[in-house]
C-alpha atoms as a PDB file:
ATOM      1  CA  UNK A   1      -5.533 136.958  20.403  1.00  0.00           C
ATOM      2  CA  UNK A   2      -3.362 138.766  22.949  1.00  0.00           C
ATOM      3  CA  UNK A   3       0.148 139.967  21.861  1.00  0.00           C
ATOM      4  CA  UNK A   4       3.230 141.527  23.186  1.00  0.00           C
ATOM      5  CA  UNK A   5       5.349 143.913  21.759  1.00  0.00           C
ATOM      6  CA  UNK A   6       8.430 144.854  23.952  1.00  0.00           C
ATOM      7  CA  UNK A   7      10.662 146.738  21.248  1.00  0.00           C
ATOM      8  CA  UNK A   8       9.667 148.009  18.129  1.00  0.00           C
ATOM      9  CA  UNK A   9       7.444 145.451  16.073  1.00  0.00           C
ATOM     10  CA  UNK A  10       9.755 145.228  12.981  1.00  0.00           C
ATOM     11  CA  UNK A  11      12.888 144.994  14.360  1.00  0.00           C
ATOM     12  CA  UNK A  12      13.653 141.411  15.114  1.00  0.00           C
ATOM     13  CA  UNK A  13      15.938 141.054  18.274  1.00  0.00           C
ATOM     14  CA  UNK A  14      18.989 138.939  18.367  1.00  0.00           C
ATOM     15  CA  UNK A  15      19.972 136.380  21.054  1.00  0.00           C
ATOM     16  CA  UNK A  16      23.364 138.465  21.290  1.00  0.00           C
ATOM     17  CA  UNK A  17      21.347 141.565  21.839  1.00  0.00           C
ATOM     18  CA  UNK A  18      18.655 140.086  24.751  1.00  0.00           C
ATOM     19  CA  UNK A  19      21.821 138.414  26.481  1.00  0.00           C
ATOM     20  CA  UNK A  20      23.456 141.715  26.941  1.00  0.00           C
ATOM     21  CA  UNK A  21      20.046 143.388  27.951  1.00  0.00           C
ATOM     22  CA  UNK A  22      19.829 140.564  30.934  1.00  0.00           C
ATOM     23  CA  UNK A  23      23.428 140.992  31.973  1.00  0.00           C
ATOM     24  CA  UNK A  24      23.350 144.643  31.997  1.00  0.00           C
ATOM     25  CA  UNK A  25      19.879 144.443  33.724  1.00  0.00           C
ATOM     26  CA  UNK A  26      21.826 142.441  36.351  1.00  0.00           C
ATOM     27  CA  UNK A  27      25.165 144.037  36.475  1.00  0.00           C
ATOM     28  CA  UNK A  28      24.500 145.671  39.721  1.00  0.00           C
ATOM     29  CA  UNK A  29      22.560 143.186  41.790  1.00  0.00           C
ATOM     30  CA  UNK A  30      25.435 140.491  41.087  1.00  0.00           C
ATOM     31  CA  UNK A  31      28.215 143.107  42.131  1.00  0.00           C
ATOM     32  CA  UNK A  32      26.336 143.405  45.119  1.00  0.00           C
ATOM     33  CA  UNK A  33      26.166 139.853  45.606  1.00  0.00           C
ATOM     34  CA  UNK A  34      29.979 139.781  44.897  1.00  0.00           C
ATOM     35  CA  UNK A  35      30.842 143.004  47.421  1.00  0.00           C
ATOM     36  CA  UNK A  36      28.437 140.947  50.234  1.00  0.00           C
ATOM     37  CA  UNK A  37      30.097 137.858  49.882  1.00  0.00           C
ATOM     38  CA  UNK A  38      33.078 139.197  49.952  1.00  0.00           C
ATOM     39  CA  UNK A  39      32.853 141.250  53.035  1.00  0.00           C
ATOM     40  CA  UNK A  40      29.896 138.701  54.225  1.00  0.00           C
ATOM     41  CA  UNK A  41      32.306 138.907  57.886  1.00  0.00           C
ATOM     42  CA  UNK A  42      32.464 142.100  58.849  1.00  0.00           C
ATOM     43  CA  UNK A  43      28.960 142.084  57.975  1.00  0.00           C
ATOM     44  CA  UNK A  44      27.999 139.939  59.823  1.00  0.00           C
ATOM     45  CA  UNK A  45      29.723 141.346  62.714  1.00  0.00           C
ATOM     46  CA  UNK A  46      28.072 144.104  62.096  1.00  0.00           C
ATOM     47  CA  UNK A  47      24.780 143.150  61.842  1.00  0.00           C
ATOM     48  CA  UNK A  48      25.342 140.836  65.362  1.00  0.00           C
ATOM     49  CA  UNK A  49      25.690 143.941  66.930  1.00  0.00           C
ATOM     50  CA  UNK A  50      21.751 145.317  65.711  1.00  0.00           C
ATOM     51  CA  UNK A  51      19.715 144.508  68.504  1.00  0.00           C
ATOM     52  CA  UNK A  52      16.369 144.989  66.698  1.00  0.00           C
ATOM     53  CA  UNK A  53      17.604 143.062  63.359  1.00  0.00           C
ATOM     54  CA  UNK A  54      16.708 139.735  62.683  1.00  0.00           C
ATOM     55  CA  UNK A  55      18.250 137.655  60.509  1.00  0.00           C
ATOM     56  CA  UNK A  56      16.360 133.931  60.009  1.00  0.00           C
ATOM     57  CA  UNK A  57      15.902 132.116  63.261  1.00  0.00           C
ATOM     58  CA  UNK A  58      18.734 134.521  65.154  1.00  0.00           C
ATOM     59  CA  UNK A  59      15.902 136.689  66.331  1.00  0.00           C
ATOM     60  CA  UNK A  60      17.266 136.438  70.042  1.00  0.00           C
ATOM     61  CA  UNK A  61      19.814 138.474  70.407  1.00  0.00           C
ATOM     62  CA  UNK A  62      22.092 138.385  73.348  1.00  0.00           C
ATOM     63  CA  UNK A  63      20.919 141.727  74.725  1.00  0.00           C
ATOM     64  CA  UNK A  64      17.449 140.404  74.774  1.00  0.00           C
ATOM     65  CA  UNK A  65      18.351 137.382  76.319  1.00  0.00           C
ATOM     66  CA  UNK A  66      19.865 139.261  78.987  1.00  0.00           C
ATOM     67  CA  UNK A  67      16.524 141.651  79.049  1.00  0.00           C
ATOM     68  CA  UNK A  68      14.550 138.478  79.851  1.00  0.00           C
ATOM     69  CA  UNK A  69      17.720 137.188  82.785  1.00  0.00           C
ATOM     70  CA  UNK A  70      17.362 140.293  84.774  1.00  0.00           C
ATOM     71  CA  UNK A  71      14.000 140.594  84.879  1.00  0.00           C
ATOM     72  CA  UNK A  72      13.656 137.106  86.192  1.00  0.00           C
ATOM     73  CA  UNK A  73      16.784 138.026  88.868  1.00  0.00           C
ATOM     74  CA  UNK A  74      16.030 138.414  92.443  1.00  0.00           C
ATOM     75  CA  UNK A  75      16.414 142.444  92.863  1.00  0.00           C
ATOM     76  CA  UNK A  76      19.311 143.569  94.676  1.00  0.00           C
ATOM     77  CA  UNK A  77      19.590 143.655  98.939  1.00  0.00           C
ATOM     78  CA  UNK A  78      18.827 147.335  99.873  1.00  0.00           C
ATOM     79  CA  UNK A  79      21.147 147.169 102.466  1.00  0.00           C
ATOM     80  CA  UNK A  80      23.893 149.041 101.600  1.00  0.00           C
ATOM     81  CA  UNK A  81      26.403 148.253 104.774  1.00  0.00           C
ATOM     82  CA  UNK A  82      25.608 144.596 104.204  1.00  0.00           C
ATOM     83  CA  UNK A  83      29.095 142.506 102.555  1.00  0.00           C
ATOM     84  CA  UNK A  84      28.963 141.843  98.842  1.00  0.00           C
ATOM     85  CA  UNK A  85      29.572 138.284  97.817  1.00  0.00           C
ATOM     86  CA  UNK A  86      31.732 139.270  94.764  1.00  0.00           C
ATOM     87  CA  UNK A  87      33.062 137.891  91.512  1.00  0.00           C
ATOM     88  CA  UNK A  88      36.559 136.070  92.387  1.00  0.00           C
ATOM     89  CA  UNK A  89      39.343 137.566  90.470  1.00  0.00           C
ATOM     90  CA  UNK A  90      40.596 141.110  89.775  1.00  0.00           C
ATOM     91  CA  UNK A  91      38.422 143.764  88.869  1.00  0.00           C
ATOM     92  CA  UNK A  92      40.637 145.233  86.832  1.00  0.00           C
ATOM     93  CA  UNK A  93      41.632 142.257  84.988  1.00  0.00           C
ATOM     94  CA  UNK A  94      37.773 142.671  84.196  1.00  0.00           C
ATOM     95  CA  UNK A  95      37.972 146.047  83.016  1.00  0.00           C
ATOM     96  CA  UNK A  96      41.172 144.990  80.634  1.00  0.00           C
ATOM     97  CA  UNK A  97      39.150 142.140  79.060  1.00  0.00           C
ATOM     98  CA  UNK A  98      36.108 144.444  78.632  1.00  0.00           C
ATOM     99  CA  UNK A  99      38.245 146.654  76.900  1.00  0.00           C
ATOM    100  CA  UNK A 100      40.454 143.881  74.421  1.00  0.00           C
ATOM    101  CA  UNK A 101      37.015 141.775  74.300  1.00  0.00           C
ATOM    102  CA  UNK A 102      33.870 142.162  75.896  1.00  0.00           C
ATOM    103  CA  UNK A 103      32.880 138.179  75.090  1.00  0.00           C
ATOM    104  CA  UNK A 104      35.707 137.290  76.834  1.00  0.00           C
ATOM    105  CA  UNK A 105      34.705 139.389  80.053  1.00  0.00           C
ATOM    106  CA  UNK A 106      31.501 137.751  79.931  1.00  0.00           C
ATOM    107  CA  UNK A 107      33.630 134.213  79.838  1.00  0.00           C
ATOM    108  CA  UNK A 108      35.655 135.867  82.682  1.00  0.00           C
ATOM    109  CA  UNK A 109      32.136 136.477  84.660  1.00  0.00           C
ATOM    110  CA  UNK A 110      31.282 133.035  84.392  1.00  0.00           C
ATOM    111  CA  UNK A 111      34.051 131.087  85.185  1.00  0.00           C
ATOM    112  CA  UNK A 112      33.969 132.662  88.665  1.00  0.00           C
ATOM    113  CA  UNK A 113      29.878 131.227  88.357  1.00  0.00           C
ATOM    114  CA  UNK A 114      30.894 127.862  87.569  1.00  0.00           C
ATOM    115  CA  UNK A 115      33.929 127.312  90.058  1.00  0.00           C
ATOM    116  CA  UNK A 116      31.524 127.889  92.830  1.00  0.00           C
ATOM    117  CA  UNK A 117      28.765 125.885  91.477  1.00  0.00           C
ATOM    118  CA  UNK A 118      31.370 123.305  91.226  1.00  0.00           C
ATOM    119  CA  UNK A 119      32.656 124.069  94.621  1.00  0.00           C
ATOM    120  CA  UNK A 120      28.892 123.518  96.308  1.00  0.00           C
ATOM    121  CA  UNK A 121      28.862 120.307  94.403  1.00  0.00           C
ATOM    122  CA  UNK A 122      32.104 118.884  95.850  1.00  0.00           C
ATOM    123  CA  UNK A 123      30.369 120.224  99.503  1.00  0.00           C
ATOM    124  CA  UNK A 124      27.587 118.578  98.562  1.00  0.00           C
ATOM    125  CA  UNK A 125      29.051 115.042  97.231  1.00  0.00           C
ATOM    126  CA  UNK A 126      27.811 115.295  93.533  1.00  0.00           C
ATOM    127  CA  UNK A 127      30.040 114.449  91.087  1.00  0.00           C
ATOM    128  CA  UNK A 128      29.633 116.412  88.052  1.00  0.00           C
ATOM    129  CA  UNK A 129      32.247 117.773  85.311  1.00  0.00           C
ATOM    130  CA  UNK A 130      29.350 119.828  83.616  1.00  0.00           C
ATOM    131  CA  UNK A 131      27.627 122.764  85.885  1.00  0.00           C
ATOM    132  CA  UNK A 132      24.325 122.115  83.868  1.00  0.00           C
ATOM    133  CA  UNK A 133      24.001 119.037  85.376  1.00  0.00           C
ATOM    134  CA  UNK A 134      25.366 119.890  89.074  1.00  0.00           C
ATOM    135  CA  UNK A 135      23.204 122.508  89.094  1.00  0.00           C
ATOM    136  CA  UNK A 136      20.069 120.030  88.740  1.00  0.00           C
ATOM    137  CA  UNK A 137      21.236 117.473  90.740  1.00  0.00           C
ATOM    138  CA  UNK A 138      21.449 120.444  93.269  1.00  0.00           C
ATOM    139  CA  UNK A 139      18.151 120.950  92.854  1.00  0.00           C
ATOM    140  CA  UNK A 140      17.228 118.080  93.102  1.00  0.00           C
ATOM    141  CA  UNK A 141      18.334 117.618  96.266  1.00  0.00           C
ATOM    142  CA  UNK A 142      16.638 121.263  97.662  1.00  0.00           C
ATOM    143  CA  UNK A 143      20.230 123.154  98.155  1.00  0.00           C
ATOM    144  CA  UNK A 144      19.240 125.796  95.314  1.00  0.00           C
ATOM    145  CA  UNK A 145      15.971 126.858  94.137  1.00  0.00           C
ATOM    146  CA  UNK A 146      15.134 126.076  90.537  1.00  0.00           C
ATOM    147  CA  UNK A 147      14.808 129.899  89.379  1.00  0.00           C
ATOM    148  CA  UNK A 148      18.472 129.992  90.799  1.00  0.00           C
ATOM    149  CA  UNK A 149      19.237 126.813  88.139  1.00  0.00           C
ATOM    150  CA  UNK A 150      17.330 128.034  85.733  1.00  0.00           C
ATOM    151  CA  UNK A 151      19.066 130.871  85.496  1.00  0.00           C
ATOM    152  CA  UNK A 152      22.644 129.397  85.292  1.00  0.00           C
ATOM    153  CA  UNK A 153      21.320 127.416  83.112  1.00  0.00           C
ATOM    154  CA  UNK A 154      20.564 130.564  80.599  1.00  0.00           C
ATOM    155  CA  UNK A 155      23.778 132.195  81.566  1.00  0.00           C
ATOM    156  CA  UNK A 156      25.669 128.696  80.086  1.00  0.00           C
ATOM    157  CA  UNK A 157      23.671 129.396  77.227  1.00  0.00           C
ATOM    158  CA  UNK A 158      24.906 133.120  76.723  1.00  0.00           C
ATOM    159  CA  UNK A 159      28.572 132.077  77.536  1.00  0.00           C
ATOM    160  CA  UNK A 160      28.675 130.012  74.741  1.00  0.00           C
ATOM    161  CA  UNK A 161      26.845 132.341  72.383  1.00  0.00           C
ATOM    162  CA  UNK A 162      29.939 135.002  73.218  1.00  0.00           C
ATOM    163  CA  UNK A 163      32.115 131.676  73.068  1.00  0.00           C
ATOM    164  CA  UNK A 164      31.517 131.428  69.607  1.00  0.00           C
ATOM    165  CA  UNK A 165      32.140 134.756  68.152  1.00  0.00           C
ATOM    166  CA  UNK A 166      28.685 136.818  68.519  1.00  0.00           C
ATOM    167  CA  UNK A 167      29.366 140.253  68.999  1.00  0.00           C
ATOM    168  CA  UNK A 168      28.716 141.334  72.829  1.00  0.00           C
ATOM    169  CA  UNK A 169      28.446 145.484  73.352  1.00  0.00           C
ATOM    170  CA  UNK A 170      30.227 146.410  76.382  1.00  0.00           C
ATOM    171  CA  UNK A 171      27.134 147.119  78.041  1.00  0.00           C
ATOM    172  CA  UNK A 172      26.093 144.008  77.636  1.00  0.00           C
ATOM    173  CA  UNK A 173      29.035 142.228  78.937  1.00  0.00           C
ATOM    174  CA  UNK A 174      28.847 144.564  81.836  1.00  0.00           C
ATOM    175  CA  UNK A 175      24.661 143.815  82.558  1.00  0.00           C
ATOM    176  CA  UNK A 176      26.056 139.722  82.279  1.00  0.00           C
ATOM    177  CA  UNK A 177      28.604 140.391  84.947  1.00  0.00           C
ATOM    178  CA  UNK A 178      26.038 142.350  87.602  1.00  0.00           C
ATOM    179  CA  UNK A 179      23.714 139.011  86.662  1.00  0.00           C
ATOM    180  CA  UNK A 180      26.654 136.520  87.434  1.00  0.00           C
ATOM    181  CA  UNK A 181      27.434 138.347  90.849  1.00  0.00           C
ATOM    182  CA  UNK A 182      23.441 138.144  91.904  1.00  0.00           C
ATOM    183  CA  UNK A 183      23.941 134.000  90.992  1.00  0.00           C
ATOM    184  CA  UNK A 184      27.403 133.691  92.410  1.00  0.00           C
ATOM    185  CA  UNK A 185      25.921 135.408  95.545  1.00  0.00           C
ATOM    186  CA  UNK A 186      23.003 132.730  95.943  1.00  0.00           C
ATOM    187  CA  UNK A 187      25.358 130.092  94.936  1.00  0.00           C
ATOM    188  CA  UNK A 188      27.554 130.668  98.141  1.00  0.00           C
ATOM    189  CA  UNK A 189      24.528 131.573 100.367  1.00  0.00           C
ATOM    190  CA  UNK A 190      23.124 128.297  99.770  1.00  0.00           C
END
Protein backbone atom coordinates (compact mmCIF):
# COMPACT_ATOMS: atom_id res chain seq x y z
CA UNK A 1 0.00 0.00 0.00
CA UNK A 2 1.38 3.38 -1.08
CA UNK A 3 0.58 6.48 1.08
CA UNK A 4 0.99 10.15 1.17
CA UNK A 5 1.69 12.29 3.84
CA UNK A 6 1.84 16.07 2.90
CA UNK A 7 1.68 17.70 6.53
CA UNK A 8 2.25 16.14 9.62
CA UNK A 9 0.40 12.65 9.95
CA UNK A 10 -1.71 13.55 13.07
CA UNK A 11 -2.83 16.72 12.37
CA UNK A 12 -5.99 16.51 10.37
CA UNK A 13 -6.32 19.50 7.87
CA UNK A 14 -9.39 21.55 7.53
CA UNK A 15 -11.19 22.53 4.28
CA UNK A 16 -10.79 26.27 5.61
CA UNK A 17 -7.12 25.67 6.00
CA UNK A 18 -6.36 23.84 2.26
CA UNK A 19 -8.61 26.70 0.67
CA UNK A 20 -6.36 29.35 1.95
CA UNK A 21 -3.17 27.23 1.06
CA UNK A 22 -4.59 27.17 -2.80
CA UNK A 23 -5.45 30.84 -2.83
CA UNK A 24 -2.30 31.95 -1.35
CA UNK A 25 -0.47 29.42 -3.67
CA UNK A 26 -2.22 31.41 -6.44
CA UNK A 27 -2.24 34.91 -5.22
CA UNK A 28 0.41 35.97 -7.56
CA UNK A 29 -0.26 34.18 -10.82
CA UNK A 30 -4.00 35.61 -10.73
CA UNK A 31 -2.64 39.26 -10.02
CA UNK A 32 -0.69 38.74 -12.93
CA UNK A 33 -3.50 37.62 -14.86
CA UNK A 34 -5.40 40.71 -13.50
CA UNK A 35 -2.26 43.38 -14.24
CA UNK A 36 -2.14 41.58 -18.07
CA UNK A 37 -5.59 41.93 -18.70
CA UNK A 38 -5.70 45.01 -17.61
CA UNK A 39 -2.93 46.54 -19.55
CA UNK A 40 -3.48 43.53 -22.25
CA UNK A 41 -3.24 46.99 -24.94
CA UNK A 42 -0.29 48.49 -24.44
CA UNK A 43 0.93 45.09 -24.37
CA UNK A 44 0.07 44.20 -27.09
CA UNK A 45 1.40 47.17 -28.73
CA UNK A 46 4.27 46.38 -27.38
CA UNK A 47 4.79 43.08 -28.20
CA UNK A 48 3.63 44.06 -32.17
CA UNK A 49 6.60 45.90 -32.22
CA UNK A 50 9.09 42.45 -31.35
CA UNK A 51 10.11 41.36 -34.57
CA UNK A 52 11.41 37.94 -33.44
CA UNK A 53 8.23 37.25 -31.02
CA UNK A 54 5.57 35.17 -31.97
CA UNK A 55 2.49 35.11 -30.59
CA UNK A 56 -0.03 32.08 -32.07
CA UNK A 57 -0.41 32.22 -35.80
CA UNK A 58 1.00 36.14 -35.92
CA UNK A 59 4.42 34.75 -36.63
CA UNK A 60 4.73 37.16 -39.76
CA UNK A 61 5.49 40.18 -38.74
CA UNK A 62 5.33 43.18 -40.93
CA UNK A 63 9.09 43.69 -41.01
CA UNK A 64 9.46 40.23 -42.29
CA UNK A 65 6.96 40.59 -44.73
CA UNK A 66 8.72 43.45 -46.02
CA UNK A 67 12.20 41.29 -45.76
CA UNK A 68 10.58 38.82 -48.18
CA UNK A 69 9.01 42.22 -50.68
CA UNK A 70 12.41 43.58 -51.24
CA UNK A 71 14.13 40.75 -51.88
CA UNK A 72 11.70 39.79 -54.56
CA UNK A 73 11.95 43.77 -55.93
CA UNK A 74 13.68 44.47 -59.10
CA UNK A 75 17.08 46.24 -57.73
CA UNK A 76 17.34 49.78 -58.29
CA UNK A 77 18.58 51.53 -61.99
CA UNK A 78 22.33 52.36 -61.45
CA UNK A 79 21.97 55.25 -63.36
CA UNK A 80 22.14 57.97 -61.27
CA UNK A 81 21.34 61.03 -63.91
CA UNK A 82 18.39 58.97 -65.08
CA UNK A 83 14.63 60.80 -63.78
CA UNK A 84 13.00 59.19 -60.78
CA UNK A 85 9.40 58.23 -61.22
CA UNK A 86 8.40 59.39 -57.67
CA UNK A 87 5.68 59.00 -55.08
CA UNK A 88 2.90 61.80 -55.91
CA UNK A 89 2.41 64.07 -53.04
CA UNK A 90 4.68 66.07 -50.70
CA UNK A 91 7.60 64.68 -49.24
CA UNK A 92 7.30 66.40 -46.38
CA UNK A 93 3.78 65.69 -45.77
CA UNK A 94 5.55 62.14 -45.67
CA UNK A 95 7.99 62.99 -43.18
CA UNK A 96 5.00 64.64 -40.86
CA UNK A 97 2.96 61.40 -41.05
CA UNK A 98 6.10 59.31 -40.32
CA UNK A 99 6.55 61.30 -37.44
CA UNK A 100 2.49 61.50 -35.94
CA UNK A 101 2.13 57.75 -37.39
CA UNK A 102 4.28 55.66 -39.28
CA UNK A 103 1.07 53.23 -40.41
CA UNK A 104 -0.37 56.05 -41.76
CA UNK A 105 2.81 56.95 -43.95
CA UNK A 106 2.75 53.56 -45.16
CA UNK A 107 -1.21 54.27 -46.12
CA UNK A 108 0.19 57.57 -47.55
CA UNK A 109 2.81 55.35 -49.76
CA UNK A 110 0.16 53.41 -51.12
CA UNK A 111 -2.45 55.50 -52.07
CA UNK A 112 -0.02 57.14 -54.53
CA UNK A 113 0.41 52.97 -55.67
CA UNK A 114 -3.13 52.51 -56.15
CA UNK A 115 -4.15 55.88 -57.99
CA UNK A 116 -1.80 54.90 -60.69
CA UNK A 117 -2.74 51.36 -60.87
CA UNK A 118 -6.12 52.75 -61.19
CA UNK A 119 -5.00 55.30 -63.64
CA UNK A 120 -3.36 52.39 -66.11
CA UNK A 121 -6.65 50.68 -65.75
CA UNK A 122 -8.82 53.59 -66.98
CA UNK A 123 -5.84 53.75 -70.02
CA UNK A 124 -6.34 50.45 -70.42
CA UNK A 125 -10.38 50.15 -70.40
CA UNK A 126 -10.74 47.85 -67.26
CA UNK A 127 -13.15 48.70 -64.99
CA UNK A 128 -12.21 47.91 -61.57
CA UNK A 129 -12.99 49.70 -58.05
CA UNK A 130 -10.51 47.22 -56.27
CA UNK A 131 -6.59 47.42 -57.42
CA UNK A 132 -6.34 43.60 -56.55
CA UNK A 133 -8.37 42.86 -59.23
CA UNK A 134 -7.12 45.61 -61.89
CA UNK A 135 -3.96 44.55 -61.26
CA UNK A 136 -4.84 40.87 -62.59
CA UNK A 137 -6.92 41.78 -65.19
CA UNK A 138 -3.71 43.79 -66.17
CA UNK A 139 -2.00 40.90 -66.25
CA UNK A 140 -3.98 39.26 -67.84
CA UNK A 141 -3.89 41.18 -70.62
CA UNK A 142 0.36 41.34 -70.70
CA UNK A 143 0.59 45.28 -69.64
CA UNK A 144 2.41 44.26 -66.22
CA UNK A 145 4.36 41.31 -65.39
CA UNK A 146 2.97 39.08 -62.68
CA UNK A 147 6.02 39.61 -60.14
CA UNK A 148 4.96 43.36 -60.63
CA UNK A 149 1.12 42.10 -59.42
CA UNK A 150 2.25 39.97 -57.16
CA UNK A 151 3.86 42.33 -55.43
CA UNK A 152 1.02 44.94 -55.15
CA UNK A 153 -0.76 42.38 -54.29
CA UNK A 154 1.49 41.85 -50.91
CA UNK A 155 1.80 45.54 -50.45
CA UNK A 156 -2.44 45.58 -50.21
CA UNK A 157 -1.85 43.05 -47.78
CA UNK A 158 0.65 45.15 -45.54
CA UNK A 159 -1.56 48.33 -45.96
CA UNK A 160 -4.21 46.80 -44.31
CA UNK A 161 -2.15 45.11 -41.62
CA UNK A 162 -0.95 48.98 -40.64
CA UNK A 163 -4.76 49.78 -41.45
CA UNK A 164 -5.76 47.97 -38.60
CA UNK A 165 -3.62 49.08 -35.81
CA UNK A 166 -0.28 46.82 -35.97
CA UNK A 167 2.51 48.68 -34.84
CA UNK A 168 4.86 49.78 -37.93
CA UNK A 169 8.67 51.05 -36.73
CA UNK A 170 9.61 53.97 -38.69
CA UNK A 171 12.03 52.04 -40.49
CA UNK A 172 9.70 49.99 -41.62
CA UNK A 173 7.32 52.47 -42.92
CA UNK A 174 10.26 54.06 -44.57
CA UNK A 175 11.63 50.38 -46.36
CA UNK A 176 7.46 50.20 -47.52
CA UNK A 177 7.74 53.59 -49.11
CA UNK A 178 11.31 52.87 -51.17
CA UNK A 179 9.17 49.43 -52.18
CA UNK A 180 6.02 51.49 -53.30
CA UNK A 181 8.27 53.95 -55.43
CA UNK A 182 10.12 50.73 -57.25
CA UNK A 183 6.10 49.53 -58.05
CA UNK A 184 4.78 52.98 -58.75
CA UNK A 185 7.82 53.31 -61.12
CA UNK A 186 6.90 50.01 -63.16
CA UNK A 187 3.35 50.90 -62.89
CA UNK A 188 3.86 54.13 -65.06
CA UNK A 189 6.60 52.53 -67.26
CA UNK A 190 4.22 50.03 -68.37
Amino acid sequence: MISLTVGPADTPTSWLDWTASVLGSLAWPLSALVIALIFRRPLLTLLARLDELSWGDKSARFAQRLDRLESEASPAPAEPDGPEIALTGDHARFLKLLDLSPGAAVLDSWSGVEEALQSLAIEHAVASPDASDAGRTLQKRGVLPARTVGMIEEMRRLRNAAAHDQAISVSDALRFRNLAKGVLNEIRLA
